[in-house]
N, C-alpha and C. Protein backbone atom coordinates (compact mmCIF):
# COMPACT_ATOMS: atom_id res chain seq x y z
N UNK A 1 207.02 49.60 100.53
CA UNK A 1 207.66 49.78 99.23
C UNK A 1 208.80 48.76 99.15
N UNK A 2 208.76 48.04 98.31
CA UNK A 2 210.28 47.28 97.99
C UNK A 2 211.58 47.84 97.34
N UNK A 3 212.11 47.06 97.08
CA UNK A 3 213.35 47.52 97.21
C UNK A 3 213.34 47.68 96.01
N UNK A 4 212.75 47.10 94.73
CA UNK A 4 212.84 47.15 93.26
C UNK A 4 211.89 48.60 93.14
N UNK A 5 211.18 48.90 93.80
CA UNK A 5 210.06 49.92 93.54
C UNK A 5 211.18 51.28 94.22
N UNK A 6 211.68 51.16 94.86
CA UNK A 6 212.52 52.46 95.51
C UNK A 6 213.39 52.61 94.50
N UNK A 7 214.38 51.35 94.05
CA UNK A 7 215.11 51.72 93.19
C UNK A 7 214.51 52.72 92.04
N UNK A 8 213.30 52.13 91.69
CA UNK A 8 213.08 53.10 90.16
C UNK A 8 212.52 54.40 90.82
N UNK A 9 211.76 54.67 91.61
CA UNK A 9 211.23 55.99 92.26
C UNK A 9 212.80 56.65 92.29
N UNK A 10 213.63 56.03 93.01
CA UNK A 10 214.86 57.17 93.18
C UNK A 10 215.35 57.11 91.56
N UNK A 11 215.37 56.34 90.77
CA UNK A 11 215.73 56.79 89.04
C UNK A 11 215.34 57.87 88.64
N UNK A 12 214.09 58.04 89.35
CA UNK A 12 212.90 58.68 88.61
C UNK A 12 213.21 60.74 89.02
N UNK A 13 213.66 59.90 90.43
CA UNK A 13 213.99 61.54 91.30
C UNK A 13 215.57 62.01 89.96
N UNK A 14 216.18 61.00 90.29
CA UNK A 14 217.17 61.46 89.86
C UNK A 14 217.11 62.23 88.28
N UNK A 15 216.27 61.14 87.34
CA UNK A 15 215.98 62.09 86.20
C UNK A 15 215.61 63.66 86.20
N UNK A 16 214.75 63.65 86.99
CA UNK A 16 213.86 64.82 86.80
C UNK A 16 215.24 65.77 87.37
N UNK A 17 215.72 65.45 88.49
CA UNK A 17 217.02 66.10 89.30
C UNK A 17 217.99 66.78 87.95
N UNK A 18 218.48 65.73 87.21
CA UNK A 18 219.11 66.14 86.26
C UNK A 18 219.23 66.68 84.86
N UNK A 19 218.13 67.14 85.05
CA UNK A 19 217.84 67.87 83.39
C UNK A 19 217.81 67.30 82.45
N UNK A 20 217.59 65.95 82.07
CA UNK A 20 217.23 64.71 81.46
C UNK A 20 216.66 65.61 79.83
N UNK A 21 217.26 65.19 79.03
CA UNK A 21 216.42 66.01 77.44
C UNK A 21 216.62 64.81 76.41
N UNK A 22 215.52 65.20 75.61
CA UNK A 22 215.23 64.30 74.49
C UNK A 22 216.58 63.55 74.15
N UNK A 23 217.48 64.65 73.64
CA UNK A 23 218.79 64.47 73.27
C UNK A 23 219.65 63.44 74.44
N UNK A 24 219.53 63.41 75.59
CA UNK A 24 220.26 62.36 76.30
C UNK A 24 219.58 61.31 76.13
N UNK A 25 218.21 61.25 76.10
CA UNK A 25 218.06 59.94 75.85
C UNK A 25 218.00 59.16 74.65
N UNK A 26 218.12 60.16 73.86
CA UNK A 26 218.25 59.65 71.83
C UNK A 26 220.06 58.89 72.47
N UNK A 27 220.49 60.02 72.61
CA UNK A 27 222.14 59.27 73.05
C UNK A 27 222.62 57.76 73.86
N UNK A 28 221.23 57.73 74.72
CA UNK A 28 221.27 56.60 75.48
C UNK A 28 220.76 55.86 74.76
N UNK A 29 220.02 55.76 74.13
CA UNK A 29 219.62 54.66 72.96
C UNK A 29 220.45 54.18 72.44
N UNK A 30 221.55 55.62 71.63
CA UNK A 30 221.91 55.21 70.66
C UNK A 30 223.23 53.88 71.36
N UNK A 31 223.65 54.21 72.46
CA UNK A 31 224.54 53.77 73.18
C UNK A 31 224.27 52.49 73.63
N UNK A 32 222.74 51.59 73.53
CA UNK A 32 222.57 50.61 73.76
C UNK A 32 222.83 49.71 72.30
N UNK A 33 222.85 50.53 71.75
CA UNK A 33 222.99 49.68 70.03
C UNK A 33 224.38 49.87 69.88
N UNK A 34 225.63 50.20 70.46
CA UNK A 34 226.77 50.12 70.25
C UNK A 34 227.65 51.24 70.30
N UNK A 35 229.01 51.05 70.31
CA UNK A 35 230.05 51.75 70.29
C UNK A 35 230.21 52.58 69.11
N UNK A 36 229.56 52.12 67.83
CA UNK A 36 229.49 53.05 66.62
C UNK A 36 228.53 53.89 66.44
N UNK A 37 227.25 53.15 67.19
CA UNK A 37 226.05 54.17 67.06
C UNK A 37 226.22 55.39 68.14
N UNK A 38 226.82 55.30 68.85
CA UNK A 38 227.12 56.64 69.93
C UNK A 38 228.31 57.35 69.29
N UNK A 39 228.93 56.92 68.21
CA UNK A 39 230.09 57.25 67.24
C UNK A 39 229.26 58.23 66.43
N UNK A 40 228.29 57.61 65.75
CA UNK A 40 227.81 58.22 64.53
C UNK A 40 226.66 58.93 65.23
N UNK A 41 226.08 58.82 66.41
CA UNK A 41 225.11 60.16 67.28
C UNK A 41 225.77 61.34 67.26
N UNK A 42 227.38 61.06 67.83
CA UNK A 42 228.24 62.18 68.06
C UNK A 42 228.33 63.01 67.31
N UNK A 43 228.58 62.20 66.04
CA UNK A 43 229.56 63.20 64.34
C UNK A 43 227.46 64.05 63.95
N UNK A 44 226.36 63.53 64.53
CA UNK A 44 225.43 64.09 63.61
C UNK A 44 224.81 63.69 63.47
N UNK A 45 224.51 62.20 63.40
CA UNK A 45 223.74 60.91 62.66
C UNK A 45 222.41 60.82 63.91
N UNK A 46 221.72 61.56 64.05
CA UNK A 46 220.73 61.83 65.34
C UNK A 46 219.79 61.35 65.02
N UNK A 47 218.96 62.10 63.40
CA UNK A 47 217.48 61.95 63.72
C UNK A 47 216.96 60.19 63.87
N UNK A 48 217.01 59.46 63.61
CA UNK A 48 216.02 58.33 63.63
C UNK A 48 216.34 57.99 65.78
N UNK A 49 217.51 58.19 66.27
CA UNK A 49 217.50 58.21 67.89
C UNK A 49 216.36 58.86 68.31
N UNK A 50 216.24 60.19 67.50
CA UNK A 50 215.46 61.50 68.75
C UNK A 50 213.77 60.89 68.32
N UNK A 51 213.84 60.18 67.08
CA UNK A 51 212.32 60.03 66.90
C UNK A 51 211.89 59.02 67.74
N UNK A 52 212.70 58.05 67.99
CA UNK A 52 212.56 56.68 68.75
C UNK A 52 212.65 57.37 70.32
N UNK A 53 213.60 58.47 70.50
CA UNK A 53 213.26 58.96 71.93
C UNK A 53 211.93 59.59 72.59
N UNK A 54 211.61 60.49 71.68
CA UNK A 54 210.19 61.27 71.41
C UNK A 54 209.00 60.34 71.31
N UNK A 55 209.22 59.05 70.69
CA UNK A 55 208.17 58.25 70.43
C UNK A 55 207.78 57.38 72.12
N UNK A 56 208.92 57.21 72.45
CA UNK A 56 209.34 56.65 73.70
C UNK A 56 208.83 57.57 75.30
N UNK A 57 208.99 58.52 74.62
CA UNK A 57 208.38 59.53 75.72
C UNK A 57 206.85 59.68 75.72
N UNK A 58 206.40 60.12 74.68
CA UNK A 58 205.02 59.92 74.22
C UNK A 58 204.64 59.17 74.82
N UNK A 59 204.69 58.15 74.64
CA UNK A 59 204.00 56.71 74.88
C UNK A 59 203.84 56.36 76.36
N UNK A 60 204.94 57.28 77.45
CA UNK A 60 205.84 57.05 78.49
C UNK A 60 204.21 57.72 78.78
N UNK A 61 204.16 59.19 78.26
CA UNK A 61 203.27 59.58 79.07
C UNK A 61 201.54 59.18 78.99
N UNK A 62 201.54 59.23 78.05
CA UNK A 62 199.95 58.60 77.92
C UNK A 62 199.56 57.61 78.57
N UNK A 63 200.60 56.25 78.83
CA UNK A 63 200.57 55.55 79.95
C UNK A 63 200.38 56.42 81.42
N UNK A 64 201.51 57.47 81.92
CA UNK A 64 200.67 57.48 82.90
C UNK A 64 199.68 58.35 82.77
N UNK A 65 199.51 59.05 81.95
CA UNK A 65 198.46 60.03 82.13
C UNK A 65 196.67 58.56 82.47
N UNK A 66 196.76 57.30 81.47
CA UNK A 66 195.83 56.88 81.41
C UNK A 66 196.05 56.11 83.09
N UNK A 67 197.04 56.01 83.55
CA UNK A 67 197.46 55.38 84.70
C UNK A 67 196.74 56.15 86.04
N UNK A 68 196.65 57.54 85.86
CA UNK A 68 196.15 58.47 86.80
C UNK A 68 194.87 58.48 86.96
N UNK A 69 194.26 58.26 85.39
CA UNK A 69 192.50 58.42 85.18
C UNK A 69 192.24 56.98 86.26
N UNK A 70 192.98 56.10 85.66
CA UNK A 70 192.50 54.76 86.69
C UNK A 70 192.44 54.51 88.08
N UNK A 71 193.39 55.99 88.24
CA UNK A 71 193.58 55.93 89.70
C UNK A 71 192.25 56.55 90.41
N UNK A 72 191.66 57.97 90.02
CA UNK A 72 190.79 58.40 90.35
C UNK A 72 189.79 58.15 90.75
């Protein structure tokens, strides 16, 4: 295993470790687009984050789900 591949496996522990929810990662989004958009997540301004999070997850899994069939 390398060292880039451990790093994300231990990300990965750690997510699951920490109760990781839609809502933190709509927040972490919003937090890559700026100091106002984690402003305006805060006051309320959520939905278009949680859809882009949800969409993001989705997608997260069908990859591996199709990732597993390949494995088989």
């Amino acid at each position: 295993m390398s060292i880039v591949e451990f790093k994300r496996a231990k990300l990965m522990q750690d997510a699951r470790v920490s109760g990781i929810t839609i809502n933190d990662v709509a927040r972490a989004l919003a937090s890559m687009v700026g100091v106002k958009a984690v402003s305006d997540f805060d006051a309320g301004v959520t939905a278009g984050y949680l859809r882009r999070a949800e969409e993001l997850l989705e997608l997260a899994i069908e990859f591996a789900q199709e990732r597993r069939r390949n494995d088989q």
